[in-house]
N, C-alpha and C. Protein backbone atom coordinates (compact mmCIF):
# COMPACT_ATOMS: atom_id res chain seq x y z
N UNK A 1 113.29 -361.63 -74.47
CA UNK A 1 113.97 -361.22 -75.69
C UNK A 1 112.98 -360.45 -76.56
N UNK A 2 113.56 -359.43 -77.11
CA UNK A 2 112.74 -357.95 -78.11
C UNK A 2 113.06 -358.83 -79.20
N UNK A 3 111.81 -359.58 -80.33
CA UNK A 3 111.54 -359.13 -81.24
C UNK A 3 111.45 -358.42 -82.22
N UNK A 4 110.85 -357.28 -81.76
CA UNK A 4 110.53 -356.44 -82.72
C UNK A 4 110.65 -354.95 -81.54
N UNK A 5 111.11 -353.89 -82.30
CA UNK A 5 111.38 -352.55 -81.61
C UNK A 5 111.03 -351.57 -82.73
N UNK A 6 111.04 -350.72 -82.57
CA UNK A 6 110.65 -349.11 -83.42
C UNK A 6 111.86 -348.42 -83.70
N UNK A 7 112.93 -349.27 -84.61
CA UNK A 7 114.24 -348.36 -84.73
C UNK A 7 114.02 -346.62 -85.58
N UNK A 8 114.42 -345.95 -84.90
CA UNK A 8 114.12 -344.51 -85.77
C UNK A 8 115.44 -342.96 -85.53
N UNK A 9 115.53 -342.44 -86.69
CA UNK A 9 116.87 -341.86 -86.68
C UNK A 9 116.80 -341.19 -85.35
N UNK A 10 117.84 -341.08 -84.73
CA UNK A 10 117.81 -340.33 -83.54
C UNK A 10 117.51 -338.69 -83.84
N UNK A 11 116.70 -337.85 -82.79
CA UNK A 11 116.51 -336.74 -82.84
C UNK A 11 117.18 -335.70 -81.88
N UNK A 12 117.54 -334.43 -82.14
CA UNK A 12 118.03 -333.78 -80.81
C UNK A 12 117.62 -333.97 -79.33
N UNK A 13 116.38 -334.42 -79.64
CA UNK A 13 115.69 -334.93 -78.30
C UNK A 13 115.97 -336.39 -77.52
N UNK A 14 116.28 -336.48 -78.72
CA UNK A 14 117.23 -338.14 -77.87
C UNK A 14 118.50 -337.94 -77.66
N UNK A 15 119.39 -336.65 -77.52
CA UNK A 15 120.80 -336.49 -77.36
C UNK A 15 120.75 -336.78 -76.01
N UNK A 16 120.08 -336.62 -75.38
CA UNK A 16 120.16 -336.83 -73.73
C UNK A 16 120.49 -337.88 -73.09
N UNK A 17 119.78 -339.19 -73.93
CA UNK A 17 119.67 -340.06 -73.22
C UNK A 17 120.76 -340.91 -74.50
N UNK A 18 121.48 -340.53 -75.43
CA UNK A 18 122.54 -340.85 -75.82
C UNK A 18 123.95 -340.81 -75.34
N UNK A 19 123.98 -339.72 -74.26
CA UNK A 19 124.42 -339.16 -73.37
C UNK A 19 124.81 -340.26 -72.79
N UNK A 20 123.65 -340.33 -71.92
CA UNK A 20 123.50 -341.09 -70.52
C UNK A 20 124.05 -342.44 -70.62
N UNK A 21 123.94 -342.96 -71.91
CA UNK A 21 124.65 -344.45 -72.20
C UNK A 21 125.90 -344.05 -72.38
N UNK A 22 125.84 -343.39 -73.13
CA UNK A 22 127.61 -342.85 -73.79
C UNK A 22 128.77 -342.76 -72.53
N UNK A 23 128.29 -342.05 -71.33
CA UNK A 23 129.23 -341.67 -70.31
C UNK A 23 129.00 -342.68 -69.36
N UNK A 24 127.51 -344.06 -69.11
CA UNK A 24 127.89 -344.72 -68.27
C UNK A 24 129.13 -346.06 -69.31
N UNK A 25 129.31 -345.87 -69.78
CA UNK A 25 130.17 -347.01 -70.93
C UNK A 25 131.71 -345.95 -70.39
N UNK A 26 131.96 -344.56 -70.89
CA UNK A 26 133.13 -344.05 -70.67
C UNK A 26 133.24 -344.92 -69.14
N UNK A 27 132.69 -344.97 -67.73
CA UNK A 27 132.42 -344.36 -66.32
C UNK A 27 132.99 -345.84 -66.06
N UNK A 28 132.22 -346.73 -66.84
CA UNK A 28 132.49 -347.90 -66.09
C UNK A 28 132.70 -349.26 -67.25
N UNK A 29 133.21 -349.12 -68.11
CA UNK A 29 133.57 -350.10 -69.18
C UNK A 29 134.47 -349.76 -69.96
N UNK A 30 134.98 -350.61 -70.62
CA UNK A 30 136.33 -350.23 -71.68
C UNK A 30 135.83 -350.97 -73.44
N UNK A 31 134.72 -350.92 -73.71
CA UNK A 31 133.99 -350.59 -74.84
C UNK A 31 134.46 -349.31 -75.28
N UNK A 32 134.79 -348.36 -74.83
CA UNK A 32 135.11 -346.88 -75.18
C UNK A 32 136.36 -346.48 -74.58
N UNK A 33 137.37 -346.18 -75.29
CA UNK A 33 138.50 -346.30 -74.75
C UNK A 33 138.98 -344.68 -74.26
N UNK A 34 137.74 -343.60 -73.89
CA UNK A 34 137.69 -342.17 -73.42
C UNK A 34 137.84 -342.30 -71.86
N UNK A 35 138.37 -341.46 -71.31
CA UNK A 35 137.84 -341.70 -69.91
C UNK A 35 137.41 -340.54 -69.18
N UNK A 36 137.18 -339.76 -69.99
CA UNK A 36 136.45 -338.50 -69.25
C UNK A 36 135.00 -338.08 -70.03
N UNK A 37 133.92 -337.80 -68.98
CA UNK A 37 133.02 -338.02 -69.46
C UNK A 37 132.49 -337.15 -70.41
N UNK A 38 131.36 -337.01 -71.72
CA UNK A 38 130.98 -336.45 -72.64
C UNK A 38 130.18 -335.51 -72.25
N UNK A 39 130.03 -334.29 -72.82
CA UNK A 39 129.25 -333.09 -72.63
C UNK A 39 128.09 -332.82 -73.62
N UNK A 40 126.68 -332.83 -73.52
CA UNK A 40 125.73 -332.42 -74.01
C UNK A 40 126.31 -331.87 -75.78
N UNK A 41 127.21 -330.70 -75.17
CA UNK A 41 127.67 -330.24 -76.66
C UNK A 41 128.43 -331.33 -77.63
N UNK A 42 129.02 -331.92 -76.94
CA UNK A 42 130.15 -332.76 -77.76
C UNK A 42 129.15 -333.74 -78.33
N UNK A 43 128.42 -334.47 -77.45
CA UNK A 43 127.71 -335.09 -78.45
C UNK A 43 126.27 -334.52 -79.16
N UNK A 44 126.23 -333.69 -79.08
CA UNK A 44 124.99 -332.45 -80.26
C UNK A 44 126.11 -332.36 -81.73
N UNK A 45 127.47 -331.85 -81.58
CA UNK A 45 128.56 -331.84 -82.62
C UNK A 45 128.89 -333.12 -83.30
N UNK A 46 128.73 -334.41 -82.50
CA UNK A 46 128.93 -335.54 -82.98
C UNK A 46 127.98 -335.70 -84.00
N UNK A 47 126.90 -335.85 -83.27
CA UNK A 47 125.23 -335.99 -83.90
C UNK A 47 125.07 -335.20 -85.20
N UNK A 48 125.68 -334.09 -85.27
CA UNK A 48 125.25 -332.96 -86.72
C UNK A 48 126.58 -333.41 -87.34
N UNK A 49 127.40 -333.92 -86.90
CA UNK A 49 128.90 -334.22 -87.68
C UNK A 49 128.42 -335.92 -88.53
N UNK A 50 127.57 -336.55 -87.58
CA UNK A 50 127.44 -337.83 -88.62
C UNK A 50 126.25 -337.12 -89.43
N UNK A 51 125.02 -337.04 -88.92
CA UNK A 51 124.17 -336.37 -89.70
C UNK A 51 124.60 -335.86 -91.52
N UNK A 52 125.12 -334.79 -91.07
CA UNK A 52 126.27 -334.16 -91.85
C UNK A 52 127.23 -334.69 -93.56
N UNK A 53 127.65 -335.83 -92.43
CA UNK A 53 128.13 -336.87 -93.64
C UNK A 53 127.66 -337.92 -94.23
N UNK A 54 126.10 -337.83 -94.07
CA UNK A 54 125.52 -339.43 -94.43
C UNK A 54 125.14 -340.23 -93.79
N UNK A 55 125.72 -340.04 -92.52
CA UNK A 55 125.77 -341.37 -92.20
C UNK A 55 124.92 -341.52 -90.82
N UNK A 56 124.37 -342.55 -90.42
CA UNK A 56 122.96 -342.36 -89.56
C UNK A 56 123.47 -342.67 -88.07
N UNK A 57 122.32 -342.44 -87.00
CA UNK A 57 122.47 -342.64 -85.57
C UNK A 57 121.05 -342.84 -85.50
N UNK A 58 120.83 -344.12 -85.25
CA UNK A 58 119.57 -344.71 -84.58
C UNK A 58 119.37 -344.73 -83.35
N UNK A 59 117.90 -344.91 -82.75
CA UNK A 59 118.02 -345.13 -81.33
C UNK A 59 116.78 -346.34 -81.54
N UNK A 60 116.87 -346.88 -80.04
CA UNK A 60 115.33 -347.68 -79.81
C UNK A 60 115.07 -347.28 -78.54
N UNK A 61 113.57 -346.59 -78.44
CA UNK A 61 112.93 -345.93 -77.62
C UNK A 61 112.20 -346.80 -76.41
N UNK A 62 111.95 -346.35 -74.96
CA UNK A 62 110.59 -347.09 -74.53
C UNK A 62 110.37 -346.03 -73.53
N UNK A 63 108.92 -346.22 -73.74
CA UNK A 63 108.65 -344.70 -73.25
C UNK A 63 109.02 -343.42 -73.56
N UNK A 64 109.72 -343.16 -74.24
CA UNK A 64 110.72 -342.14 -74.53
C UNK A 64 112.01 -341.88 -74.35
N UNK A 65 112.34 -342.99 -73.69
CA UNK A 65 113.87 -343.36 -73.32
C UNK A 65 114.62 -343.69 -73.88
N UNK A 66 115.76 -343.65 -74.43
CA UNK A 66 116.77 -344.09 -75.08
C UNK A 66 117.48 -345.46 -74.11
N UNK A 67 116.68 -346.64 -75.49
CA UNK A 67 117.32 -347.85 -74.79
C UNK A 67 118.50 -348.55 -75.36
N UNK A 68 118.97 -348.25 -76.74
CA UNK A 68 120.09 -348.48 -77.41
C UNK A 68 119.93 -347.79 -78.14
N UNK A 69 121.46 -347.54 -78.30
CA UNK A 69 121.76 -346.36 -79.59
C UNK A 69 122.67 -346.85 -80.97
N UNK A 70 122.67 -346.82 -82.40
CA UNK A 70 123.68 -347.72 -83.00
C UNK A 70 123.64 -346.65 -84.55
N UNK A 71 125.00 -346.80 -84.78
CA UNK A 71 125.83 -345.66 -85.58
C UNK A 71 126.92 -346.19 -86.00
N UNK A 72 127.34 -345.65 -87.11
CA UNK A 72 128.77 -345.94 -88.26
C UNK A 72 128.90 -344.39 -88.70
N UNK A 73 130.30 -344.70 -88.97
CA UNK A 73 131.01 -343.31 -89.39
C UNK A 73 132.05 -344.28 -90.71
N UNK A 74 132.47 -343.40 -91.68
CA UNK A 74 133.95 -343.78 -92.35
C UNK A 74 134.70 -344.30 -91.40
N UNK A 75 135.23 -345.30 -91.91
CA UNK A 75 136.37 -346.03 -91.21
C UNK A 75 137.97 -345.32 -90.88
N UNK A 76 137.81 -344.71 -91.37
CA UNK A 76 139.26 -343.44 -91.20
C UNK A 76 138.77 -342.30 -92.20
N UNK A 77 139.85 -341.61 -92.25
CA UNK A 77 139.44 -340.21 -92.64
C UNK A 77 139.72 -339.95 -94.37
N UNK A 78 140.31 -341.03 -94.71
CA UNK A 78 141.15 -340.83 -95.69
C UNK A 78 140.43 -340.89 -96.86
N UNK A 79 139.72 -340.51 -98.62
CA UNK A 79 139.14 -340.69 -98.86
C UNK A 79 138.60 -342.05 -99.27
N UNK A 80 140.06 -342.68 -99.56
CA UNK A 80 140.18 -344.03 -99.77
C UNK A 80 139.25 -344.94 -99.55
N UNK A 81 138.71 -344.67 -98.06
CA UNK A 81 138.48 -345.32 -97.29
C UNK A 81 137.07 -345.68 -97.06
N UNK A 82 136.11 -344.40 -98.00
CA UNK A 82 134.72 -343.97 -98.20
C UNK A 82 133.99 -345.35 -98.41
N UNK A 83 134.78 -346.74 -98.79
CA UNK A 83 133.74 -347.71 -98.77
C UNK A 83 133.67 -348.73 -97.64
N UNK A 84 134.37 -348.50 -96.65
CA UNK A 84 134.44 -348.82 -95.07
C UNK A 84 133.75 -348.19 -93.58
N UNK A 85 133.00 -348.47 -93.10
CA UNK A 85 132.71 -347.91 -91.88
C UNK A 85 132.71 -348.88 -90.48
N UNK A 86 132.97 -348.24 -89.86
CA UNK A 86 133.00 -348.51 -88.75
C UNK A 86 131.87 -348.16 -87.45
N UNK A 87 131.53 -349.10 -86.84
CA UNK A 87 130.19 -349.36 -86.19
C UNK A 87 130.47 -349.29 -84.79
N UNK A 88 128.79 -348.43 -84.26
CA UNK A 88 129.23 -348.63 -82.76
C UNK A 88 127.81 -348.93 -82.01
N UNK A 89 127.31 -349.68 -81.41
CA UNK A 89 126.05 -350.17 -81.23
C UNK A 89 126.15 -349.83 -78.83
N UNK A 90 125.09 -349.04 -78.63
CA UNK A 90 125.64 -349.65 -77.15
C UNK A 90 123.78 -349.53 -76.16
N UNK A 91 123.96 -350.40 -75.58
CA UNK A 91 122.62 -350.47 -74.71
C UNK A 91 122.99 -349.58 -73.42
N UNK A 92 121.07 -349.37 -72.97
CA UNK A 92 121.28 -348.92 -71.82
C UNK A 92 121.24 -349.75 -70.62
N UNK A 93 122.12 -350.12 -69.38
CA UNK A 93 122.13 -350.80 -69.15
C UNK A 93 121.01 -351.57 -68.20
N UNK A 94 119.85 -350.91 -68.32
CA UNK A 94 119.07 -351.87 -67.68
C UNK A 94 118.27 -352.38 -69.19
N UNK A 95 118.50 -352.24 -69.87
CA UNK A 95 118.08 -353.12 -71.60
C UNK A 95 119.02 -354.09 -72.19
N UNK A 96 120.17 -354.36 -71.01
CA UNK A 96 121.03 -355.73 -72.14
C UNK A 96 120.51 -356.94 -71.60
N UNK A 97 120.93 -357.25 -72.71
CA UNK A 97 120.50 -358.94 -73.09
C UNK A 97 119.16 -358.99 -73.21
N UNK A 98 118.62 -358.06 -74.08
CA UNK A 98 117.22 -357.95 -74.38
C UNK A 98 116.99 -358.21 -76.09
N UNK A 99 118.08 -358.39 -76.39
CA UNK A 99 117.96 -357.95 -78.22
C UNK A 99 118.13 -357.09 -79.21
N UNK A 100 117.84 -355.93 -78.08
CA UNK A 100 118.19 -354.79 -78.95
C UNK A 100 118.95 -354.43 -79.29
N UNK A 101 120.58 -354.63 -79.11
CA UNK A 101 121.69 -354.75 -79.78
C UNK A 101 121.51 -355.85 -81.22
N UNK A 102 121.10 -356.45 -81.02
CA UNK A 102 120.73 -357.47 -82.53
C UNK A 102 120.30 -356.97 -83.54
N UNK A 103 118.91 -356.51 -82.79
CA UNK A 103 118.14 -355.76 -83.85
C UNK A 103 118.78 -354.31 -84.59
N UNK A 104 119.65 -353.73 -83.88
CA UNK A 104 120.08 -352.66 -84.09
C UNK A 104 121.33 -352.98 -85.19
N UNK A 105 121.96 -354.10 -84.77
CA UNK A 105 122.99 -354.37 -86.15
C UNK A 105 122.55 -354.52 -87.09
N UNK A 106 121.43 -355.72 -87.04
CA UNK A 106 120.74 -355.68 -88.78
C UNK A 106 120.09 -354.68 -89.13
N UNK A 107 119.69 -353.60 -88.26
CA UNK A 107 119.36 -352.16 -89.20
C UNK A 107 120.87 -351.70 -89.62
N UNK A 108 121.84 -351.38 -88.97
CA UNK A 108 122.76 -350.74 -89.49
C UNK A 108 123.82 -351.79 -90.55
N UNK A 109 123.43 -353.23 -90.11
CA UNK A 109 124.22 -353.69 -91.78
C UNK A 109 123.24 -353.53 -92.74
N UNK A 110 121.67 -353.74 -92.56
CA UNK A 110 121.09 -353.24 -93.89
C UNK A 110 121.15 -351.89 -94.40
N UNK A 111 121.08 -350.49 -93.45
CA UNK A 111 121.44 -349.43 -94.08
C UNK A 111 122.74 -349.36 -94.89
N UNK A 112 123.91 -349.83 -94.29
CA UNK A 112 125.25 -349.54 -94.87
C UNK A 112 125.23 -350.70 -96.53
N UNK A 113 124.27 -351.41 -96.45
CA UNK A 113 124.19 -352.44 -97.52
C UNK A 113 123.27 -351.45 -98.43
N UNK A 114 122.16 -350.44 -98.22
CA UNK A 114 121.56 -349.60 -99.19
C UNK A 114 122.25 -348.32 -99.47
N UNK A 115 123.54 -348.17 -98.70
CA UNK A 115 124.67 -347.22 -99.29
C UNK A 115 125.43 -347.59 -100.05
N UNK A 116 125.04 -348.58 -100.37
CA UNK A 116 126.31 -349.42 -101.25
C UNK A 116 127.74 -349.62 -100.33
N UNK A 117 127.88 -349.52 -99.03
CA UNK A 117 129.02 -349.86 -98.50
C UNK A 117 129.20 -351.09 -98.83
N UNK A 118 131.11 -351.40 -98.38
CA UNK A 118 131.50 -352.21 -98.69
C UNK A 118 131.65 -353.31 -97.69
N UNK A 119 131.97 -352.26 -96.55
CA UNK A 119 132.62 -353.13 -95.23
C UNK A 119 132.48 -352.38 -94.09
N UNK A 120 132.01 -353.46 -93.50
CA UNK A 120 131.82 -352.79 -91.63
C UNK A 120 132.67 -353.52 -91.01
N UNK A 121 133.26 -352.48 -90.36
CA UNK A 121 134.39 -353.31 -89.05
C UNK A 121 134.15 -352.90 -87.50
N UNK A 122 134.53 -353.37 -86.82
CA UNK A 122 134.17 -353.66 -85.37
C UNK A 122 135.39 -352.96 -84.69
N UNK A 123 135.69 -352.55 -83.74
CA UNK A 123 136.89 -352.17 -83.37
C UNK A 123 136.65 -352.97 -81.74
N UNK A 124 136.90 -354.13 -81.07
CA UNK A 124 136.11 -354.49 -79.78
C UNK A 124 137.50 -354.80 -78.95
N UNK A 125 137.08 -354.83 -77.49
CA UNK A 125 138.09 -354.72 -76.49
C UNK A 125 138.51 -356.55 -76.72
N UNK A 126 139.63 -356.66 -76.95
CA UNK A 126 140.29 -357.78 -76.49
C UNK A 126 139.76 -358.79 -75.77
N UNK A 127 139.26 -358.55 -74.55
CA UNK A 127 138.74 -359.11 -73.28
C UNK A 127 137.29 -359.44 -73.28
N UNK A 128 136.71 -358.65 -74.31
CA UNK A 128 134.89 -358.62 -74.41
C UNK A 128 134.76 -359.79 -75.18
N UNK A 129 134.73 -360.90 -74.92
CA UNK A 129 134.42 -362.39 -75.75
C UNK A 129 132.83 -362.45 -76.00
N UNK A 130 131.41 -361.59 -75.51
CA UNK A 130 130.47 -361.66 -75.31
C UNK A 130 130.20 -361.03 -77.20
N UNK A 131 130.68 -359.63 -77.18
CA UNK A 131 130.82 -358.47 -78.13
C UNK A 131 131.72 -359.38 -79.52
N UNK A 132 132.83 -359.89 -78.94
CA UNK A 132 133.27 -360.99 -80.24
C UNK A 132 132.23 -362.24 -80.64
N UNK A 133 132.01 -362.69 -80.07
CA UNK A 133 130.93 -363.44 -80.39
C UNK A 133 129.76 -363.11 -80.79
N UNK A 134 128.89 -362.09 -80.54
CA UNK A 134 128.22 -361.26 -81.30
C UNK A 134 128.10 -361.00 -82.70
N UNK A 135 129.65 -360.47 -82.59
CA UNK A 135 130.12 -360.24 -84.00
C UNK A 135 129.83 -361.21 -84.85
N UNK A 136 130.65 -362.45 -84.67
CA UNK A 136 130.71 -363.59 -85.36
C UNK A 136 129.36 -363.94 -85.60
N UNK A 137 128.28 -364.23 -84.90
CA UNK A 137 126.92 -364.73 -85.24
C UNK A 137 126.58 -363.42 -86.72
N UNK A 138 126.71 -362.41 -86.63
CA UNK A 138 126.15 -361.54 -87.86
C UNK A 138 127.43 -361.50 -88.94
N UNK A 139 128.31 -363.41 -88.91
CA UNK A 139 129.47 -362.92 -89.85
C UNK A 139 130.43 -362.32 -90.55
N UNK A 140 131.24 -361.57 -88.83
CA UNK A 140 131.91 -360.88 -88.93
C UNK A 140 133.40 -362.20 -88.51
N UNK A 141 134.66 -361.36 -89.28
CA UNK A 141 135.82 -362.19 -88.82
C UNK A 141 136.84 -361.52 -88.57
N UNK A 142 137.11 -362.24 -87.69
CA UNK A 142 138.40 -361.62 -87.02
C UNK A 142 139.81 -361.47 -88.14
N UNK A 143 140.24 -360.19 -87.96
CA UNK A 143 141.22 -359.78 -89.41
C UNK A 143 142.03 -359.00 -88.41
N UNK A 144 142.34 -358.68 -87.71
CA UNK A 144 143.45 -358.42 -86.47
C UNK A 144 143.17 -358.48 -85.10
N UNK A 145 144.37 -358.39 -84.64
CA UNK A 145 144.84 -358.18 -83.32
C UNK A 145 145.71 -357.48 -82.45
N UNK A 146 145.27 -356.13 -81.73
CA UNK A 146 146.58 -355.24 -81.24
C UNK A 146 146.40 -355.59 -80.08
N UNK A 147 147.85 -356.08 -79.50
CA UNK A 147 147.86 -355.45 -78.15
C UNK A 147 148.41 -354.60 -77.39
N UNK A 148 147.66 -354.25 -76.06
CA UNK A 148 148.21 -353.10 -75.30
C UNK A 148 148.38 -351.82 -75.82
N UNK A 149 147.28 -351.76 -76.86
CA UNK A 149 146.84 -350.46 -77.53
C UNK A 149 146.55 -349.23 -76.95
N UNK A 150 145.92 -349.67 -75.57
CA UNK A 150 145.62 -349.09 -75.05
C UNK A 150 145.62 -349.21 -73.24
N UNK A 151 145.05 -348.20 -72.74
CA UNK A 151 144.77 -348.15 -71.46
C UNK A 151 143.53 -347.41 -70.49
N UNK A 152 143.06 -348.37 -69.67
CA UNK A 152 142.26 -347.32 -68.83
C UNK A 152 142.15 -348.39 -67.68
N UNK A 153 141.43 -347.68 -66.64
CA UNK A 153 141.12 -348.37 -65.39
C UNK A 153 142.97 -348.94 -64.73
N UNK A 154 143.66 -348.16 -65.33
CA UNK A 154 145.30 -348.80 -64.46
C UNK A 154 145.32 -349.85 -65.17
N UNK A 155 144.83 -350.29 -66.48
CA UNK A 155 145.37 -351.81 -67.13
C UNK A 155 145.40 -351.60 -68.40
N UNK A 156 146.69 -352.14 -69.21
CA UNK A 156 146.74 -352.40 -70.44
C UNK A 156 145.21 -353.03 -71.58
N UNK A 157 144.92 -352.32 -72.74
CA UNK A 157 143.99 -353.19 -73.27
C UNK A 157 144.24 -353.30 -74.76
N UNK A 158 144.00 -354.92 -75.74
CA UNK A 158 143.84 -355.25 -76.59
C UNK A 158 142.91 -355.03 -77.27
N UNK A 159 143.12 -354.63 -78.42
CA UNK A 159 141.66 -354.77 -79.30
C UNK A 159 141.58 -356.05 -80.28
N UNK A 160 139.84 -356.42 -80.60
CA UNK A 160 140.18 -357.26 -81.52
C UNK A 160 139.81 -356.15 -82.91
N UNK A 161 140.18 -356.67 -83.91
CA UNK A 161 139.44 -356.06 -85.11
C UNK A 161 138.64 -357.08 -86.04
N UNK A 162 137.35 -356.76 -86.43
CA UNK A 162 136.64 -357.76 -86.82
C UNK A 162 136.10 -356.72 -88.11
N UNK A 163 135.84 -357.28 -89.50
CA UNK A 163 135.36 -356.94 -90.37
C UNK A 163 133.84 -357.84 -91.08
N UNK A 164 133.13 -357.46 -91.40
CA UNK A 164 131.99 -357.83 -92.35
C UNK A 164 132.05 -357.47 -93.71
N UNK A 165 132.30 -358.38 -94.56
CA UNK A 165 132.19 -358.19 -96.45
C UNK A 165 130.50 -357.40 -96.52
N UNK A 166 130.13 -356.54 -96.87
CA UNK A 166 128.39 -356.25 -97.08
C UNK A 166 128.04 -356.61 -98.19
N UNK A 167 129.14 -356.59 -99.33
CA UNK A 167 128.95 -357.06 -100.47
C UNK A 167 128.52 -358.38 -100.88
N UNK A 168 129.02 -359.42 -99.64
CA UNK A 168 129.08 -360.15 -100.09
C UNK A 168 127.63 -361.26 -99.71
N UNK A 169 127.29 -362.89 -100.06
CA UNK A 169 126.00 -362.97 -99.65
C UNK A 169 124.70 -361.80 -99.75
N UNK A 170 125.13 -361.13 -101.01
CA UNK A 170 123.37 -360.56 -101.05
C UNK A 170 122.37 -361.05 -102.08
């Protein structure tokens, strides 16, 4: 288990290997509910599109590798909505169950806590009890449930929805 890691904003030079997690998650998991894989450009546009609005994309490095990547955007589009974001944290997979998903949430609930955000929500597959539970240890709660929202791999999928108060406990 990682301790301690070198979280630091991601650079164009880490689009690569943001990549490489990004499309093995499309390829072979339903964490990401895309199923065709991402292009260099699309995520360079992503990257200058959060950039752009504030809002950050971390990585944790070894060697130079991109071993997890973790990011929030507005929670919808609406302006309303500017004190909500929504979070997306994902390892590479020879780095899970190492920590660095941990470490990477409490950077991104403490950043969204020095934006003055209000609330981080989770958007997680139904079926991922590992990712719900996760949640819950950094006091997140379950505030819905859709099912058959979706689809991939030939099977129906549920989401849970899980929210975090940031406001609150500081």
């Amino acid at each position: 288990m990682i301790e301690q890691a070198a979280i630091t904003e991601a650079r164009k030079e880490d689009l690569p290997g943001i990549l490489e997690i990004w499309n093995h998650e499309i390829l072979t998991g339903t964490a990401i509910f895309d199923e065709t894989p991402k292009t260099i450009q699309e995520v360079e546009a992503w990257w200058k599109e959060r950039k752009s609005g504030g809002f950050p994309v971390f990585v944790i490095l070894e060697e130079n590798q991109v071993m997890c990547y973790g990011t929030y955007a507005q929670f919808r589009p609406k302006t309303g909505y500017r004190i909500s974001v929504e979070h997306s944290i994902y390892a590479h997979p020879e780095s899970r169950g190492k920590g660095l998903g941990k470490l990477m949430m409490r950077k991104l609930i403490q950043t969204a806590r020095d934006q003055k955000l209000e609330n981080m929500i989770g958007v997680i597959d139904g079926s991922n009890y590992k990712s719900i539970r996760f949640h819950e240890k950094f006091g997140f709660i379950e505030c819905g449930r859709m099912e058959r929202i979706g689809i991939k791999f030939g099977r129906h999928l549920d989401i849970v929805i899980m929210q975090l108060q940031l406001r609150q406990n500081l």
